[in-house]
Protein backbone atom coordinates (compact mmCIF):
# COMPACT_ATOMS: atom_id res chain seq x y z
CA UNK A 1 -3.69 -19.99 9.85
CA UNK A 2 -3.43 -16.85 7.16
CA UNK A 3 -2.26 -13.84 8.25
CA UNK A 4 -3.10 -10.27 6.69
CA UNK A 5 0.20 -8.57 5.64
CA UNK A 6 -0.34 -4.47 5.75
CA UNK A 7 1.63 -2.24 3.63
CA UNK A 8 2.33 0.23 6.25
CA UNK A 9 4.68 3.96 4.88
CA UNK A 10 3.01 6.86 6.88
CA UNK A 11 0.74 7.78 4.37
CA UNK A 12 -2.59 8.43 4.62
CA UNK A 13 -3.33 5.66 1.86
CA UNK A 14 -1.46 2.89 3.94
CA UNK A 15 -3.67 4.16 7.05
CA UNK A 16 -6.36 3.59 5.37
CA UNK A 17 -5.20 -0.23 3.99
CA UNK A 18 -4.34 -0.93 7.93
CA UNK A 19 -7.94 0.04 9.22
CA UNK A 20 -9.66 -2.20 6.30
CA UNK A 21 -6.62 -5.09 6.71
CA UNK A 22 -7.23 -4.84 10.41
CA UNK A 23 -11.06 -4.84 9.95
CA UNK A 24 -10.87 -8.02 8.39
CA UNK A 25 -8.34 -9.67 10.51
CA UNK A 26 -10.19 -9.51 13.24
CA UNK A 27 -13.50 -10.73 11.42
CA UNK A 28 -11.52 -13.20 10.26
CA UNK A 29 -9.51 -14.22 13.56
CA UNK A 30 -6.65 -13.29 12.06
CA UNK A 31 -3.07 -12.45 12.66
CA UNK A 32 -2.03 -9.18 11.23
CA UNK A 33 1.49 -7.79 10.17
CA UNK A 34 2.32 -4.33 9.50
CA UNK A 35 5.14 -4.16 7.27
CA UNK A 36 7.53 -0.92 6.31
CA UNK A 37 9.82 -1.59 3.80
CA UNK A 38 13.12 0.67 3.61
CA UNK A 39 13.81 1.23 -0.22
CA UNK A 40 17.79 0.57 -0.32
CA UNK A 41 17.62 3.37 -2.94
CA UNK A 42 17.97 5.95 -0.38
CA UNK A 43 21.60 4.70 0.05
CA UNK A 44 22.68 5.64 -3.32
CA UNK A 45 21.74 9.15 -2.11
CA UNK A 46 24.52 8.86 0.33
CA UNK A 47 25.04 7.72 4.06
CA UNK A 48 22.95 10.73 5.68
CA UNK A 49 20.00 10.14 3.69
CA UNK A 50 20.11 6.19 4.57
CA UNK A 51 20.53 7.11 8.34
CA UNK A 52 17.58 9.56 8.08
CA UNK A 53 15.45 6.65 6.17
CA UNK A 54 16.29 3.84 8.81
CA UNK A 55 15.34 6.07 11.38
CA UNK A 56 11.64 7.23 9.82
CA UNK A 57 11.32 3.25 9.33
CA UNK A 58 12.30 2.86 13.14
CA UNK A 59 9.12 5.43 13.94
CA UNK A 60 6.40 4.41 11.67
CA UNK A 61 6.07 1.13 12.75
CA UNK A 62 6.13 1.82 16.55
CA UNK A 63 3.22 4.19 15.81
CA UNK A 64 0.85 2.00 13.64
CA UNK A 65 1.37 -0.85 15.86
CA UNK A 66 0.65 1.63 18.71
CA UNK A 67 -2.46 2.42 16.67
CA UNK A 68 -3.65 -0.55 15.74
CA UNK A 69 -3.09 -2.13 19.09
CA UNK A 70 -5.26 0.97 20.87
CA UNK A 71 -8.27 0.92 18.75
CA UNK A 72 -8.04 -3.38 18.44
CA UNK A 73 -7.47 -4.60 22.04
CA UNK A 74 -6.44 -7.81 22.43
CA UNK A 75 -5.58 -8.80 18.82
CA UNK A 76 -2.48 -10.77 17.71
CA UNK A 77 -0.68 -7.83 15.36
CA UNK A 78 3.03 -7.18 14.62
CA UNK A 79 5.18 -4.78 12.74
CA UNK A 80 8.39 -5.49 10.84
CA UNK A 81 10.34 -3.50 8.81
CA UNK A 82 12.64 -5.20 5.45
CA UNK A 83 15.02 -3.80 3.02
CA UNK A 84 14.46 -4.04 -0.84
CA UNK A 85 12.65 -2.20 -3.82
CA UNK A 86 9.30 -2.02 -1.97
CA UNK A 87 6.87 -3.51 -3.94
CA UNK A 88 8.78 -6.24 -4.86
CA UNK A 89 9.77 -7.21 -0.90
CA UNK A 90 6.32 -6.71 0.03
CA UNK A 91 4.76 -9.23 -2.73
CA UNK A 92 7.42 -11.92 -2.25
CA UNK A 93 6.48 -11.92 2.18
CA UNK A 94 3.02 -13.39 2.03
CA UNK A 95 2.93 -16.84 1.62
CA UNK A 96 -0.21 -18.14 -1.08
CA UNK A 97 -2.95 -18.56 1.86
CA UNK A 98 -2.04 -15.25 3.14
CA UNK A 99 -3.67 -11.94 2.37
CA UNK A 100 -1.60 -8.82 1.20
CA UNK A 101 -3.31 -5.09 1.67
CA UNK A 102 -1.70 -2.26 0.53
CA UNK A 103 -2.87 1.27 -0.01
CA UNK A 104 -2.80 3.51 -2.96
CA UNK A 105 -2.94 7.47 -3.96
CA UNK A 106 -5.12 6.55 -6.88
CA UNK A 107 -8.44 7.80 -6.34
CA UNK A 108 -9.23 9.02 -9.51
CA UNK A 109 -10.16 7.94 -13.17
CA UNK A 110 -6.35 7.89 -15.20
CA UNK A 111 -7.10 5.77 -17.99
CA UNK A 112 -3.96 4.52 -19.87
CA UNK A 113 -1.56 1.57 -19.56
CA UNK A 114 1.12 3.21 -16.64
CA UNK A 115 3.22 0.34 -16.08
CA UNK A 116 4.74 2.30 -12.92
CA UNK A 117 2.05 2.03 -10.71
CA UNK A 118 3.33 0.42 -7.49
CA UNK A 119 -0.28 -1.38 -6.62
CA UNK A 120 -0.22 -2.92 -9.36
CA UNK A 121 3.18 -4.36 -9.30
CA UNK A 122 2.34 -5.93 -5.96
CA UNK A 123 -0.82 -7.45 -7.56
CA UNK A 124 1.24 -8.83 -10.72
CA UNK A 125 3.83 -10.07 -8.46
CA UNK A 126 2.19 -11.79 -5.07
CA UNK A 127 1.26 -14.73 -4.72
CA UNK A 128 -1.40 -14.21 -2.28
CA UNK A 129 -4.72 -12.46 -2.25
CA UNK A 130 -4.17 -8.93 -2.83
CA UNK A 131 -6.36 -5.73 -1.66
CA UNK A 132 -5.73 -2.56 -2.77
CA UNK A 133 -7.30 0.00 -0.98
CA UNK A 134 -7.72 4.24 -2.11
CA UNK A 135 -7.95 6.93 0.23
CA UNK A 136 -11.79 7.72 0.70
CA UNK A 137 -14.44 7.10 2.77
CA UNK A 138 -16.54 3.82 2.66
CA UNK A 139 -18.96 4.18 5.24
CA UNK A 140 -21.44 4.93 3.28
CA UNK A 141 -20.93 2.70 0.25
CA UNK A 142 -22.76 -0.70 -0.72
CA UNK A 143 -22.79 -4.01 -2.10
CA UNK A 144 -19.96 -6.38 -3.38
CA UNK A 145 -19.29 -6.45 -7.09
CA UNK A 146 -17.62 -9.24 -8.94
CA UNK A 147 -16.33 -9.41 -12.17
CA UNK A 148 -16.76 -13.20 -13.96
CA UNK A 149 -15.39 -14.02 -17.03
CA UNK A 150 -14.49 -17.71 -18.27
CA UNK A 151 -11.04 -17.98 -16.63
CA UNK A 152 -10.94 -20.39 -14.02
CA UNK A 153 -9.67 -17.28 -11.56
CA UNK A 154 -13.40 -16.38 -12.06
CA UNK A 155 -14.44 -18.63 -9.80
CA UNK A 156 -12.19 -17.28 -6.39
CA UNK A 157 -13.32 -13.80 -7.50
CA UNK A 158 -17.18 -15.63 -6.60
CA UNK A 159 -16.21 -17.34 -3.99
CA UNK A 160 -14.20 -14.50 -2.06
CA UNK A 161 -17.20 -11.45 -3.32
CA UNK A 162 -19.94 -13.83 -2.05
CA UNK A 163 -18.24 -14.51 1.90
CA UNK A 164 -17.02 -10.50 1.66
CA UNK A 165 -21.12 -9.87 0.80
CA UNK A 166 -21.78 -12.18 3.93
CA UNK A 167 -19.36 -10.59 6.27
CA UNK A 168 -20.64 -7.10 5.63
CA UNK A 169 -24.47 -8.07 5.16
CA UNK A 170 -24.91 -6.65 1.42
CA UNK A 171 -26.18 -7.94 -1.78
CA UNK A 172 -23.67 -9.65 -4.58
CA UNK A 173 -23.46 -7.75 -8.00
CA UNK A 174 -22.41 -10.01 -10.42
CA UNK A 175 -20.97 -8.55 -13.77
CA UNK A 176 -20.09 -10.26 -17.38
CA UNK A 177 -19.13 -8.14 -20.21
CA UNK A 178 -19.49 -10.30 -23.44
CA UNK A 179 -16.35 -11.00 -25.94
CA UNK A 180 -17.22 -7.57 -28.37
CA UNK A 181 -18.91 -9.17 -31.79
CA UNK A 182 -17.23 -8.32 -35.12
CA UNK A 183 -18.97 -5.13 -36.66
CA UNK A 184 -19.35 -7.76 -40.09
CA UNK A 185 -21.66 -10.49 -37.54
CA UNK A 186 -25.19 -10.72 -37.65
CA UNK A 187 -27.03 -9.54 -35.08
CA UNK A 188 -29.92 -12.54 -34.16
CA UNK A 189 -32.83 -11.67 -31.80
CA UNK A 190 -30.72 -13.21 -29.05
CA UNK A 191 -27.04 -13.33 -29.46
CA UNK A 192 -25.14 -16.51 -28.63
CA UNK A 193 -22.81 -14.22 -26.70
CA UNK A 194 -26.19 -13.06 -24.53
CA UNK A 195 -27.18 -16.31 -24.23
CA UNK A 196 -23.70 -17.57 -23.08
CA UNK A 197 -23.43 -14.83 -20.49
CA UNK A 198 -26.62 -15.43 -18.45
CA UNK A 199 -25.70 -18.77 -18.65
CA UNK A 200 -21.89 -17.95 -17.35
CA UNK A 201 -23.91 -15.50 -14.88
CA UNK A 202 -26.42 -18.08 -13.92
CA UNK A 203 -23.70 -20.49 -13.21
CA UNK A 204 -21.53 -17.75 -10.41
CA UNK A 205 -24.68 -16.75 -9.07
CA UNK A 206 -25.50 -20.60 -7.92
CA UNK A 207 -21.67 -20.89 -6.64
CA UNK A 208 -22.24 -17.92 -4.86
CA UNK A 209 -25.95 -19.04 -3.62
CA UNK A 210 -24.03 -22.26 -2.03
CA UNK A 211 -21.67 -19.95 -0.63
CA UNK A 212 -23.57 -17.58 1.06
CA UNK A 213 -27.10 -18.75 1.03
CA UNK A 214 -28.60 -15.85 2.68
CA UNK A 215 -26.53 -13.14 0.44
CA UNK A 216 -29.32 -11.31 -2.31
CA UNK A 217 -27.23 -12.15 -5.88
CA UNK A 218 -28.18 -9.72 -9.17
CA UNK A 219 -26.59 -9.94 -12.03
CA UNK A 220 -25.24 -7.59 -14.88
CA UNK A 221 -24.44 -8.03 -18.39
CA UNK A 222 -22.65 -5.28 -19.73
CA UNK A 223 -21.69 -4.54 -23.57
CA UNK A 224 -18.83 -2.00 -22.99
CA UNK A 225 -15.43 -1.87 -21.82
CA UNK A 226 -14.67 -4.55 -18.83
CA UNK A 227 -13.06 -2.05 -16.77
CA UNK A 228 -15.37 0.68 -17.62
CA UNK A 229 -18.27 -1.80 -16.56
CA UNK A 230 -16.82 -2.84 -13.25
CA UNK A 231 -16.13 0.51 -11.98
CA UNK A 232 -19.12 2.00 -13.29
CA UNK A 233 -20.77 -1.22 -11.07
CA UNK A 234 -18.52 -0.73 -7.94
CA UNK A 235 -19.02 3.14 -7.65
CA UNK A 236 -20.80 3.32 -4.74
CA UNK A 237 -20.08 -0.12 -3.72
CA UNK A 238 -17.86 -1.43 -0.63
CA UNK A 239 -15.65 -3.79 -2.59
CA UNK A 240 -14.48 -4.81 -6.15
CA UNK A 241 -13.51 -8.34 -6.34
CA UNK A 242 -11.52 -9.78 -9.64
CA UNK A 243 -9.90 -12.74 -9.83
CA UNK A 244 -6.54 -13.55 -11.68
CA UNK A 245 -7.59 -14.15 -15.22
CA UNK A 246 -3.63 -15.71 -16.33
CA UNK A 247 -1.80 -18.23 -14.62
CA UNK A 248 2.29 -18.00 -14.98
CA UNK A 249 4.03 -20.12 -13.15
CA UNK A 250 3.70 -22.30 -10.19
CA UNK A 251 3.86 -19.99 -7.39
CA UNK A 252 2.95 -16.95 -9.25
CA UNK A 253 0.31 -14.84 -11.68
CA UNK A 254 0.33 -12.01 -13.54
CA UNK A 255 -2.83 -9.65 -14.08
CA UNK A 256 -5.05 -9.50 -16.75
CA UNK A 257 -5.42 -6.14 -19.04
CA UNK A 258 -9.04 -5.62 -16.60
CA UNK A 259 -7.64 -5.53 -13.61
CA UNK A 260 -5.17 -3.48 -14.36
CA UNK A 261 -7.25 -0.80 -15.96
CA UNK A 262 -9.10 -0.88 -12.58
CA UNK A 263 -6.34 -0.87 -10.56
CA UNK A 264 -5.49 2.13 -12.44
CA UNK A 265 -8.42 3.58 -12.44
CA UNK A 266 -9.07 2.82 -8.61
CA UNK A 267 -12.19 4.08 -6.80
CA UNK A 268 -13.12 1.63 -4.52
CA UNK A 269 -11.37 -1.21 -2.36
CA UNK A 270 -10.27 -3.62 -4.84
CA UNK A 271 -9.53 -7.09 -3.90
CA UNK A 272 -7.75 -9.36 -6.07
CA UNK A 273 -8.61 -12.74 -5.16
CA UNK A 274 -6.01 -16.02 -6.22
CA UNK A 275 -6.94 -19.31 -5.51
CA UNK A 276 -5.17 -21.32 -2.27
């Protein structure tokens, strides 16, 4: 069985990751684990501020769990707490069928390649699923957008979008952005790059038909930015899905330029999804 693994610091970001982690667990039927991780950097700082860091870790996790347990009676959820640089500890727990949610302060639209960005040093580094989740309200948000491309990851972003779609009874967005065409090219009545992408599009939307039968699929092709496109897509949607676009590795992957734009440019859930 997979278990959801929550990031869990005190912060209002990491609440919010434990009531969508704990939302889905129990959907799901689910364990859940909350997980504080004491950064072994605070020892450097001397013995008094290592004391005073093992005893907030002590307290947070005793609260969330009393949390969680409160408002989800009944359900199987833990708490531990590890040592280590943070986001490395927490993307190494999970194992590959599990999922991994972890909250972030990024809520805005920071463009730029910040390579310091813990979120997105769990999703380079985990090899599990991986949701990242802002601080903001989603009540009123909807639809599931999915970006496809011709990576092979492309087809666990459909897969996961179209069952999230089905859990939360919303329509599928589909989104392509074409490979830009070289200023010097021709430009036919229908590009072969057009053509290709409703065929690409065409494709994911009868995976995702298969999937979730009763899920309403639209698609979108979009001549601009990737990034740009999906968050333009996903701003008033529940849930971004991506998939992992380059394999490294065995047991791991590493992000694609995309999804780390939108990771950095966060305003929605954003589930990275990695095939099992």
């Amino acid at each position: 069985m997979s278990t959801y693994y929550i990031g869990a610091d005190g912060s209002e970001p990491s609440r919010a990751a434990i009531r969508w982690g704990l939302s889905r667990a129990a959907e799901d039927d689910s364990p859940a684990v909350l997980v504080n991780v004491v950064d072994d950097e605070w020892g450097l700082l001397g013995p008094a501020y290592a004391q005073d860091a093992e005893r907030h870790a002590d307290a947070l996790p005793a609260e969330d769990l009393a949390s969680a347990k409160e408002t989800h009676p009944g359900r199987d959820i833990g708490a531990i707490i590890l040592h280590g640089a943070p986001a490395w500890t927490l993307a190494a727990l999970p194992m590959p069928e599990d999922t991994l949610v972890v909250g972030t302060h990024k809520t805005g639209f920071l463009r730029g390649r910040v390579l310091g960005s813990r979120s997105v040093q769990i999703a380079a580094a985990a090899r599990c699923t991986v949701a990242v989740i802002p601080d903001t309200t989603f009540d009123t948000r909807r639809g599931v957008v999915v970006g496809v491309d011709r990576f092979e990851g492309s087809t666990s972003a459909v897969l996961r979008g179209a069952r999230e779609a089905d859990r939360l009874g919303q329509e599928l967005i589909l989104v392509h952005t074409p490979p830009a065409r070289p200023p010097a090219q021709p430009s036919p009545d229908l590009p072969e790059s057009t053509t290709s992408a409703q065929r690409l599009l065409s494709e994911a939307a009868e995976l995702a038909a298969a999937t979730a039968p009763h899920v309403v699929v639209r698609r979108r092709v979009a001549h601009r930015d990737p990034a740009e496109a999906l968050l333009d897509a996903g701003a008033g949607a529940s849930l971004i899905v991506v998939g992992v676009s380059h394999p490294h590795g065995a047991t791991q992957s590493v992000i694609g330029s995309v999804t780390h734009d939108v990771l950095m440019n966060i305003n929605v859930p954003v589930l990275i999804a990695r095939a099992v």
